[in-house]
Protein backbone atom coordinates (compact mmCIF):
# COMPACT_ATOMS: atom_id res chain seq x y z
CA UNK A 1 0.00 0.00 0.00
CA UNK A 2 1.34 3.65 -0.91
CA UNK A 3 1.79 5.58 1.99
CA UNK A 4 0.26 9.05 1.29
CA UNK A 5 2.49 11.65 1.98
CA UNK A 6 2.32 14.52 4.21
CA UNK A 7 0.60 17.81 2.97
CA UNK A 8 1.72 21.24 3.48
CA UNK A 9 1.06 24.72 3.25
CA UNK A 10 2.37 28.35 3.25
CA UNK A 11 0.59 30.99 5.94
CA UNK A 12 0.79 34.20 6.39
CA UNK A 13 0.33 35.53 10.15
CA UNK A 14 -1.28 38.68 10.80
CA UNK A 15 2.03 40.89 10.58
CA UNK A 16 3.29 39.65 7.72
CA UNK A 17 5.67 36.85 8.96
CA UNK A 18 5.19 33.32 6.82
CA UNK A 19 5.16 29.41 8.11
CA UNK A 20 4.97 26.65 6.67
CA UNK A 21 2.82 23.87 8.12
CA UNK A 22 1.06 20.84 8.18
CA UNK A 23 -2.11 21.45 6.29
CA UNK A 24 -4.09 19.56 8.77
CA UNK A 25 -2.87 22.17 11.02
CA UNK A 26 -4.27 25.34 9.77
CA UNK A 27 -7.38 25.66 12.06
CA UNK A 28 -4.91 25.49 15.09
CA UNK A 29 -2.38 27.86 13.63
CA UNK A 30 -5.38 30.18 13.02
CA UNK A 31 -5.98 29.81 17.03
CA UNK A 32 -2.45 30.40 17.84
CA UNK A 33 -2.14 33.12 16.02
CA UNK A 34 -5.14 34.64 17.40
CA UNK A 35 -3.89 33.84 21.23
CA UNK A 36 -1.75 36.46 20.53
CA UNK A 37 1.43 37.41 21.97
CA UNK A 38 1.26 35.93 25.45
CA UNK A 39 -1.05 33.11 24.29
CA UNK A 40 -3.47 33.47 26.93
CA UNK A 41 -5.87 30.35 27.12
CA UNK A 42 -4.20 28.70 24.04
CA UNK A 43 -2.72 25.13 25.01
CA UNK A 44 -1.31 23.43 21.83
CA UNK A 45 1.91 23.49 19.80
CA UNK A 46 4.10 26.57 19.18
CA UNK A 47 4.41 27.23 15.14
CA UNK A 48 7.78 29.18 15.78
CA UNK A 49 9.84 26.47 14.35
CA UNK A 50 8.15 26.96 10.74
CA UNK A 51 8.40 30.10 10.15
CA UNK A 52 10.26 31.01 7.04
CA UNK A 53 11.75 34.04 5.34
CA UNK A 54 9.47 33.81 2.97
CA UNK A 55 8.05 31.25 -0.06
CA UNK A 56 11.00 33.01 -2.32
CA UNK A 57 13.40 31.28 -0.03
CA UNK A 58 11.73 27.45 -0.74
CA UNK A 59 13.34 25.33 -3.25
CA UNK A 60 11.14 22.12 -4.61
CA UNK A 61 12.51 18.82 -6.19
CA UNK A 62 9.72 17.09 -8.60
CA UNK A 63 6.80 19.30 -6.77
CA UNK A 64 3.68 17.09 -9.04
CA UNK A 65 2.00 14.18 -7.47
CA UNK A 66 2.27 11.20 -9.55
């Protein structure tokens, strides 16, 4: 059996910063961003680690699905 692979996206927080996450993620990076600084009341992951420079940074090898 194939394993499906993982699928990603690129975000855009509210000050202009981008991530790029898991796209099953994107409701809970919408909540984390919206914690806000101090994430007040917000108890899941940090997206820190994925932010980027920005998409003209990202380089793809063979980026079509077979």
């Amino acid at each position: 059996m194939k394993k499906t692979p993982k699928r990603w996206r690129l975000v855009q927080d509210g000050d202009g910063h981008w991530y790029l996450i898991r796209s099953h993620e994107l409701s809970l990076f919408g909540k984390w961003e919206a914690a806000g600084p101090y994430w007040e009341g917000y108890e899941g992951p940090s997206f820190h680690q994925f932010r980027i420079d920005g998409p003209q940074r990202l380089t793809f090898e063979n980026p079509v699905e077979e």
